[in-house]
C-alpha atoms as a PDB file:
ATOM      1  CA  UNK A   1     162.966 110.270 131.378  1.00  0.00           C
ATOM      2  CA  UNK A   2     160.589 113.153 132.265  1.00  0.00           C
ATOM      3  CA  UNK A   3     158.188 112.125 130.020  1.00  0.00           C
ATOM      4  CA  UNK A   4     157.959 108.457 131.147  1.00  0.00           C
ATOM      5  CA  UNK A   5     157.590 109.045 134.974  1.00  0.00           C
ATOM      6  CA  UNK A   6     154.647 111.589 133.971  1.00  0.00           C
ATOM      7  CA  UNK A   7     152.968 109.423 131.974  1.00  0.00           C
ATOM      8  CA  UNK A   8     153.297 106.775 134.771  1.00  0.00           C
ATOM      9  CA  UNK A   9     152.231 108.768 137.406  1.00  0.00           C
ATOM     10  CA  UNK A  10     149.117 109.851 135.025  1.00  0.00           C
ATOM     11  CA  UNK A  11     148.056 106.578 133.432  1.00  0.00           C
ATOM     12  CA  UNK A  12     148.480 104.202 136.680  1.00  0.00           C
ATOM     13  CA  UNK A  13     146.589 106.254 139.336  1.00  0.00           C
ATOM     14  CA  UNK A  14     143.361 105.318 140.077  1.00  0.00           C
ATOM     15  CA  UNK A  15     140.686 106.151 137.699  1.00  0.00           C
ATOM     16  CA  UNK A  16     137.309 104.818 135.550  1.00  0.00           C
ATOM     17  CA  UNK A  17     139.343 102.674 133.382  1.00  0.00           C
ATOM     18  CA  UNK A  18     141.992 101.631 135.617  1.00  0.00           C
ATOM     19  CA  UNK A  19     138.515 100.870 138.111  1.00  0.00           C
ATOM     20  CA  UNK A  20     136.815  98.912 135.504  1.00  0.00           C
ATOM     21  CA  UNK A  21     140.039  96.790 134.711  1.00  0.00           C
ATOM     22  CA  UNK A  22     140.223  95.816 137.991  1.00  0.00           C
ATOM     23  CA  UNK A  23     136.456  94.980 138.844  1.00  0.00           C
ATOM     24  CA  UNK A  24     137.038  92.851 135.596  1.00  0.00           C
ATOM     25  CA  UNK A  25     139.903  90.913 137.259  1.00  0.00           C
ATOM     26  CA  UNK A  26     137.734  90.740 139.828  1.00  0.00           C
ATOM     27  CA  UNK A  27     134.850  88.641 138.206  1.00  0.00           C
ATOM     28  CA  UNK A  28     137.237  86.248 136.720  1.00  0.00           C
ATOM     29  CA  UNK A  29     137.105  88.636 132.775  1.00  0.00           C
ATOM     30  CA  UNK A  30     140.470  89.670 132.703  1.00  0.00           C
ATOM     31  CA  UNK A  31     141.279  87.629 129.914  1.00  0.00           C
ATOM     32  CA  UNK A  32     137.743  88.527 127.758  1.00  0.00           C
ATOM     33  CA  UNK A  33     138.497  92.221 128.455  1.00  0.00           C
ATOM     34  CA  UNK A  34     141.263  92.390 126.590  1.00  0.00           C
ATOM     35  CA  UNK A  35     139.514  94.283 123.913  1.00  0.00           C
ATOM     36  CA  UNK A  36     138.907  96.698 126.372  1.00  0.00           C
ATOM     37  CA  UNK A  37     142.568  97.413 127.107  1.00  0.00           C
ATOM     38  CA  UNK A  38     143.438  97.351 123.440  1.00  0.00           C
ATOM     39  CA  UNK A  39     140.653 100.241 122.994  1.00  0.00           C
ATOM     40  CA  UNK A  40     141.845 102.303 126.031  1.00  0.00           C
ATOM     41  CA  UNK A  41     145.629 102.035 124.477  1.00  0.00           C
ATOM     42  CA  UNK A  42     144.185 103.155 120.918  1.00  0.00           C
ATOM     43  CA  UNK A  43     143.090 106.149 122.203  1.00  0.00           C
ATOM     44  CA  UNK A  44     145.691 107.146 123.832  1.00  0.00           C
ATOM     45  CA  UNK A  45     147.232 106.457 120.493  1.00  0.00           C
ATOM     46  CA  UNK A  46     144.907 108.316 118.731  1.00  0.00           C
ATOM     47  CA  UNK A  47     145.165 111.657 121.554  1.00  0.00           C
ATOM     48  CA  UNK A  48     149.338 111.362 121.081  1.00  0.00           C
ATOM     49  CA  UNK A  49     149.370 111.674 117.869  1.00  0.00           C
ATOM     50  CA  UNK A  50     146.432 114.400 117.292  1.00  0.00           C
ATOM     51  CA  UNK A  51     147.332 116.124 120.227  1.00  0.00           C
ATOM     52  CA  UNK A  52     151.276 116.300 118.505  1.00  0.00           C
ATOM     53  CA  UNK A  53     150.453 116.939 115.445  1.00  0.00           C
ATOM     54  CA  UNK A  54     148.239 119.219 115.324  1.00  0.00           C
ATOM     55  CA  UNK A  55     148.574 120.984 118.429  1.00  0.00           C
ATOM     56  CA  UNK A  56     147.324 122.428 121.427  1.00  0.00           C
ATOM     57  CA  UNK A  57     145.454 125.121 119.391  1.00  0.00           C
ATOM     58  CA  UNK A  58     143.167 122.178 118.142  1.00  0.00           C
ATOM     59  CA  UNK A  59     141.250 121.682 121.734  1.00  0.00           C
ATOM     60  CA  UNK A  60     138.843 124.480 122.762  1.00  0.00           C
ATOM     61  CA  UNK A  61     138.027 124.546 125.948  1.00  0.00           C
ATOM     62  CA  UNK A  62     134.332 124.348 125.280  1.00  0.00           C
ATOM     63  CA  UNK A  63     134.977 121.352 123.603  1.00  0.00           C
ATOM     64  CA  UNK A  64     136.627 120.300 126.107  1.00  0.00           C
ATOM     65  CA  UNK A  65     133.483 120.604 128.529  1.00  0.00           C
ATOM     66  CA  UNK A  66     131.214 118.761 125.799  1.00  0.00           C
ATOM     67  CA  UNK A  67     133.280 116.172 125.245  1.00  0.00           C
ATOM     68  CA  UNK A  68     133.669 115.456 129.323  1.00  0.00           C
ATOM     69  CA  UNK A  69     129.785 115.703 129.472  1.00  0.00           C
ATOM     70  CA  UNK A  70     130.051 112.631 126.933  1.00  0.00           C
ATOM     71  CA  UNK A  71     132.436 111.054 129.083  1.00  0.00           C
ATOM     72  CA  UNK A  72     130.358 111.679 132.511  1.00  0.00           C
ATOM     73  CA  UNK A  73     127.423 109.866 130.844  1.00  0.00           C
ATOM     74  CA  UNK A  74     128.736 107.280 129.547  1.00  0.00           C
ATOM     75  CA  UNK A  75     130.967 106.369 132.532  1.00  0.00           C
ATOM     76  CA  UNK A  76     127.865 106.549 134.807  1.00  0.00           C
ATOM     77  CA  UNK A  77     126.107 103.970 132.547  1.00  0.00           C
ATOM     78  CA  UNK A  78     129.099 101.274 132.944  1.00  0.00           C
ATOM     79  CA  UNK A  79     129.063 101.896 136.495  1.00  0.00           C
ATOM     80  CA  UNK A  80     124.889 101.290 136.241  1.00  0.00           C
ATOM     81  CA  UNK A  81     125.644  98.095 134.003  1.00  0.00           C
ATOM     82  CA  UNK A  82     128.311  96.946 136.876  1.00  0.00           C
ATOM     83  CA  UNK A  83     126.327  97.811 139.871  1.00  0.00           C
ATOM     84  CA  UNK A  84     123.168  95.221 137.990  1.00  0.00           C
ATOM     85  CA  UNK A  85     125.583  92.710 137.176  1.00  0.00           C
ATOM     86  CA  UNK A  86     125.305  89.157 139.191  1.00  0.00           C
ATOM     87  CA  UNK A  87     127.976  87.176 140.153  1.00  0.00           C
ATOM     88  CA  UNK A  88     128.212  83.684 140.394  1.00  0.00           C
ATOM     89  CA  UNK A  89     132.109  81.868 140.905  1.00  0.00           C
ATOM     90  CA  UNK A  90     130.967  78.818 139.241  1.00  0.00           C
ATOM     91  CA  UNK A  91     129.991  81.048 135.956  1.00  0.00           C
ATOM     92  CA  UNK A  92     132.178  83.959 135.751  1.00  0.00           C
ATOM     93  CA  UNK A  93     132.672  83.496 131.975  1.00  0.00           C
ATOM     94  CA  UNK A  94     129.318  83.880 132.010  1.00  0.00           C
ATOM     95  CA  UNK A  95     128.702  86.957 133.797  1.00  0.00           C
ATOM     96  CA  UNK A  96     127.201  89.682 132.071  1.00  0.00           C
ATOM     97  CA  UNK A  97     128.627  93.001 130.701  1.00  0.00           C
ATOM     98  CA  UNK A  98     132.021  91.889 129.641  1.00  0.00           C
ATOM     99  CA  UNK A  99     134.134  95.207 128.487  1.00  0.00           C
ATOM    100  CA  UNK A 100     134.437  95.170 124.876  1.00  0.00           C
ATOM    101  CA  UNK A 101     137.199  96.952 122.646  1.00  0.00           C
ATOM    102  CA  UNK A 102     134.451  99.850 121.800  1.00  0.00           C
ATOM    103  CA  UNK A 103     133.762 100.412 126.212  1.00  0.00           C
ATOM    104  CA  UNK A 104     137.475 101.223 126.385  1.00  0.00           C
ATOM    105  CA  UNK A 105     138.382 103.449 123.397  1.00  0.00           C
ATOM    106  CA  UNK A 106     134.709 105.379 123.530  1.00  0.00           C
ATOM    107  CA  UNK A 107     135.393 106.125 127.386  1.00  0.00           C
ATOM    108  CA  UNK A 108     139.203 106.895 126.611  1.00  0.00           C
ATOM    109  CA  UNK A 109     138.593 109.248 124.260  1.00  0.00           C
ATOM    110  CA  UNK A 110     135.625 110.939 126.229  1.00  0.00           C
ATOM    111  CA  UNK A 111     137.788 110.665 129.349  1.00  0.00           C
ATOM    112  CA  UNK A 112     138.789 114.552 130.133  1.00  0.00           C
ATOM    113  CA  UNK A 113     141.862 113.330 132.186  1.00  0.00           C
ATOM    114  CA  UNK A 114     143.253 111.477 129.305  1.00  0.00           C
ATOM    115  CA  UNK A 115     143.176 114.715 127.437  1.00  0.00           C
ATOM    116  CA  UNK A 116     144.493 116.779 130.046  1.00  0.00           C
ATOM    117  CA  UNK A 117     147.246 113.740 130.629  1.00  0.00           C
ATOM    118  CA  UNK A 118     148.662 113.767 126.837  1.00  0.00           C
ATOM    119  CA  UNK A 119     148.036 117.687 125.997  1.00  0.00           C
ATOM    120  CA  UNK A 120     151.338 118.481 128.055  1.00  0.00           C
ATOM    121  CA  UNK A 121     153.069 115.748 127.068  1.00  0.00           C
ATOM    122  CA  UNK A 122     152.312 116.035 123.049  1.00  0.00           C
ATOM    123  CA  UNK A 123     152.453 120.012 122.846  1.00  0.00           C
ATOM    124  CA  UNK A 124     155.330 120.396 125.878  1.00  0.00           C
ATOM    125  CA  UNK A 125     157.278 117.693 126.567  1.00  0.00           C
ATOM    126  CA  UNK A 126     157.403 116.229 123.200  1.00  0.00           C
ATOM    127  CA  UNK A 127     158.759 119.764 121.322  1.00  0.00           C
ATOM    128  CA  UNK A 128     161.232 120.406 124.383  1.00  0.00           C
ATOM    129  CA  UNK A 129     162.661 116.846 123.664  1.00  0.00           C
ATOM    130  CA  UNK A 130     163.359 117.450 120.183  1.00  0.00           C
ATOM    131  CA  UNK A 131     160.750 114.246 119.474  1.00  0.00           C
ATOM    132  CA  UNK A 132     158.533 115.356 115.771  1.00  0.00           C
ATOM    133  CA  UNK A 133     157.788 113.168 112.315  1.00  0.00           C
ATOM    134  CA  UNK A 134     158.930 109.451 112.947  1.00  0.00           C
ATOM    135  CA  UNK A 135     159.829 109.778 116.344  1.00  0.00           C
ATOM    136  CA  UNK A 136     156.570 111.441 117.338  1.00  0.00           C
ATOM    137  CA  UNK A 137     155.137 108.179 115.872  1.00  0.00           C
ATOM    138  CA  UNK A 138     157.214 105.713 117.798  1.00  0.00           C
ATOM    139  CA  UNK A 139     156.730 107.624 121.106  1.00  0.00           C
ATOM    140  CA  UNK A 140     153.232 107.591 120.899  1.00  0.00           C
ATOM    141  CA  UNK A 141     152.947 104.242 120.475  1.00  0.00           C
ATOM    142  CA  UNK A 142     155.428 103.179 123.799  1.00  0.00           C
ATOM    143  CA  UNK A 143     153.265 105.243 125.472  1.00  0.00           C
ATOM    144  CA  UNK A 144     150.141 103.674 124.272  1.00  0.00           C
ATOM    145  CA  UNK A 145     151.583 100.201 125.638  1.00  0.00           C
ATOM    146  CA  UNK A 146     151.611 101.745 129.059  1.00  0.00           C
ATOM    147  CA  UNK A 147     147.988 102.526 128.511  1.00  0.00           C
ATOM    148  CA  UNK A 148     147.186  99.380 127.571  1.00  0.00           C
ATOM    149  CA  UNK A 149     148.732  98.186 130.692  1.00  0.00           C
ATOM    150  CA  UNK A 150     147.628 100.592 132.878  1.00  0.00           C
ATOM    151  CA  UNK A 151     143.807  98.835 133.118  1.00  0.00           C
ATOM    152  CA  UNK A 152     145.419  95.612 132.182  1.00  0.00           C
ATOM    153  CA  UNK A 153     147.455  95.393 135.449  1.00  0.00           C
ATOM    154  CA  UNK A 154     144.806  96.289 137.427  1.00  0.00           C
ATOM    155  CA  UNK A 155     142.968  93.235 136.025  1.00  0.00           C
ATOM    156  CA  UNK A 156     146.013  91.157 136.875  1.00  0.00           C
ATOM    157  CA  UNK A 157     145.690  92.028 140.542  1.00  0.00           C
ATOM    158  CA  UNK A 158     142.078  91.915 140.638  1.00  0.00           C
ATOM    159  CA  UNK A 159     142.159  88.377 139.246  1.00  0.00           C
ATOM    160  CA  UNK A 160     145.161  87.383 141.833  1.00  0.00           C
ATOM    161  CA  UNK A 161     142.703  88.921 144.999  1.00  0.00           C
ATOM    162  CA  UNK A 162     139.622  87.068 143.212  1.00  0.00           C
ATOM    163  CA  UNK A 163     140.922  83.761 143.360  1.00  0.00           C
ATOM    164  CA  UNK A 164     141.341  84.185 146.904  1.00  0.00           C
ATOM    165  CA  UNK A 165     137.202  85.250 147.565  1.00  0.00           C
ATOM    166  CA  UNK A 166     134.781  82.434 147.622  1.00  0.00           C
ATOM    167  CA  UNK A 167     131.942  84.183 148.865  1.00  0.00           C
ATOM    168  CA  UNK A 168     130.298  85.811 145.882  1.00  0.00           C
ATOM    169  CA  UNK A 169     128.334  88.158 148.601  1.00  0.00           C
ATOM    170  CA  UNK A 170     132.046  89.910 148.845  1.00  0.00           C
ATOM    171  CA  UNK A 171     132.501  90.224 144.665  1.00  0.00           C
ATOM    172  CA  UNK A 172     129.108  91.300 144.783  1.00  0.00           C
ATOM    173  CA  UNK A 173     129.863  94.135 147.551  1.00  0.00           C
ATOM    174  CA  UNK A 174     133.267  94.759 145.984  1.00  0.00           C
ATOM    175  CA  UNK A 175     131.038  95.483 142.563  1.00  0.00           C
ATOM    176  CA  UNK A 176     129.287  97.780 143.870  1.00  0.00           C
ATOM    177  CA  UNK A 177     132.091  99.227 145.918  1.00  0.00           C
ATOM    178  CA  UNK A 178     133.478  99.813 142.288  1.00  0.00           C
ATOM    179  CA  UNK A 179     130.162 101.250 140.976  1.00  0.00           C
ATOM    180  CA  UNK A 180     130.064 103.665 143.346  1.00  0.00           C
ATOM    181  CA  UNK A 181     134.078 104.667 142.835  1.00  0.00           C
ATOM    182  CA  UNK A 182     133.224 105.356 139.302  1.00  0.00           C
ATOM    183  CA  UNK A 183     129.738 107.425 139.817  1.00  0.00           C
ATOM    184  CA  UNK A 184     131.968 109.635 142.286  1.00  0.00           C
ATOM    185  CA  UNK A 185     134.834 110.101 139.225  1.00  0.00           C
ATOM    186  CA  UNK A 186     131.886 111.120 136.837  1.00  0.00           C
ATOM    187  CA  UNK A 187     130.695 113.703 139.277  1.00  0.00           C
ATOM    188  CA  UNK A 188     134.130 115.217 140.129  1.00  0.00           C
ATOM    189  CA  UNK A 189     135.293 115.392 136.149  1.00  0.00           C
ATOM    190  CA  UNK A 190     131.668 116.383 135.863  1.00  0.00           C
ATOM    191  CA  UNK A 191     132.089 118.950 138.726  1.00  0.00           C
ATOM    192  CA  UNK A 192     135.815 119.949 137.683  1.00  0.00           C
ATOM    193  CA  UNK A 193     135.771 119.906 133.621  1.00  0.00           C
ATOM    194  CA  UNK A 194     132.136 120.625 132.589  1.00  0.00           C
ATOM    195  CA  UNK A 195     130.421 122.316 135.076  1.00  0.00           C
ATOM    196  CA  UNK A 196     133.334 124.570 136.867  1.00  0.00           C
ATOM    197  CA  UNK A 197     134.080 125.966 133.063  1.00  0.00           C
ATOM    198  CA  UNK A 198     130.836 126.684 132.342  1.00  0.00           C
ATOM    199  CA  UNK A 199     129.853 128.085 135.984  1.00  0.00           C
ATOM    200  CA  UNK A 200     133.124 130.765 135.407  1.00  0.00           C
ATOM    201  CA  UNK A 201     131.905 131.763 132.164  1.00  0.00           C
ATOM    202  CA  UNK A 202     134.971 130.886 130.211  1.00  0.00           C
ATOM    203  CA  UNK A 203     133.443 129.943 126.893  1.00  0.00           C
END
């Protein structure tokens, strides 16, 4: 269905939470970050059903911008926390800065993409599908489970290449490989969703 393959194609691209999933796999926390994926599926959750229920009418555009300004900052400070972080194979349970169910729901729901991902769903594709009350309910949650799994798979393969590096210098580079991914995403939604709207006037 339509509304599967988009949110698919939405949730399972490469982005700050799909990043941070895998950098987790990556220092042996997949497992201890599971918090993390249950937060980033709760607020898709949460954006399904608000977004449905009450409607597109509810999101501003400049709150929009303020709430990606949120979103910016606070996904520059995990990449800071992950770019600090030490490795060491022999104590990866130990490692510090484990993602925590509050990481993933706070930067879900200050995430602009994850708005602009379940606005067309909720206030298009939902309506044109006939899907309101009850149903509205149990769609929102199936596609909350592919939220959930969205980060959570990328754990799962950063775990699988992880157990094939023994050289922490290469986790270590691969950290900050992801530290640097996610700094970029915080200055293009910065660039794109706070600063662009602002720049043009619109509010």
């Amino acid at each position: 269905m339509e509304i599967v393959a988009y949110a698919l194609g939405v949730m399972y691209t490469p982005g700050p939470v799909n990043l941070l999933g895998l950098n987790a796999g990556l220092n042996g926390q997949a497992k201890t970050s599971l918090g993390f994926f249950i937060g980033v599926g709760l607020a898709m959750l949460t954006l399904f059903l608000l977004f449905g229920w009450a409607g597109a009418a509810w999101v501003r555009g400049d709150m929009l911008a303020v709430v990606g300004a949120v979103g910016c900052g606070y996904i520059l400070y995990l990449a800071i926390q992950i770019a600090r972080s030490s490795i060491d194979l022999n104590r990866v349970r130990e490692a510090p800065r484990v993602l925590q169910f509050r990481d993933g729901l706070i930067m879900q729901l200050c995430n602009p993409k994850a708005m602009l991902a379940t606005l067309p769903i909720a206030t298009i594709q939902f309506p044109a599908a006939g899907i309101h009350g009850v149903n509205l309910l149990f769609w929102s949650l199936g596609l909350a489970v592919l939220a959930f799994g969205a980060p959570g798979s990328y754990a799962l393969m950063g775990a699988v290449v992880g157990q094939r590096l023994e050289n922490p210098r290469l986790l270590k580079g691969f950290s900050l490989s992801m530290a640097a991914l996610l700094v970029w995403v915080a200055i293009t939604i910065g660039y794109e969703h706070v600063w662009l709207p602002l720049a043009s006037g619109g509010f």
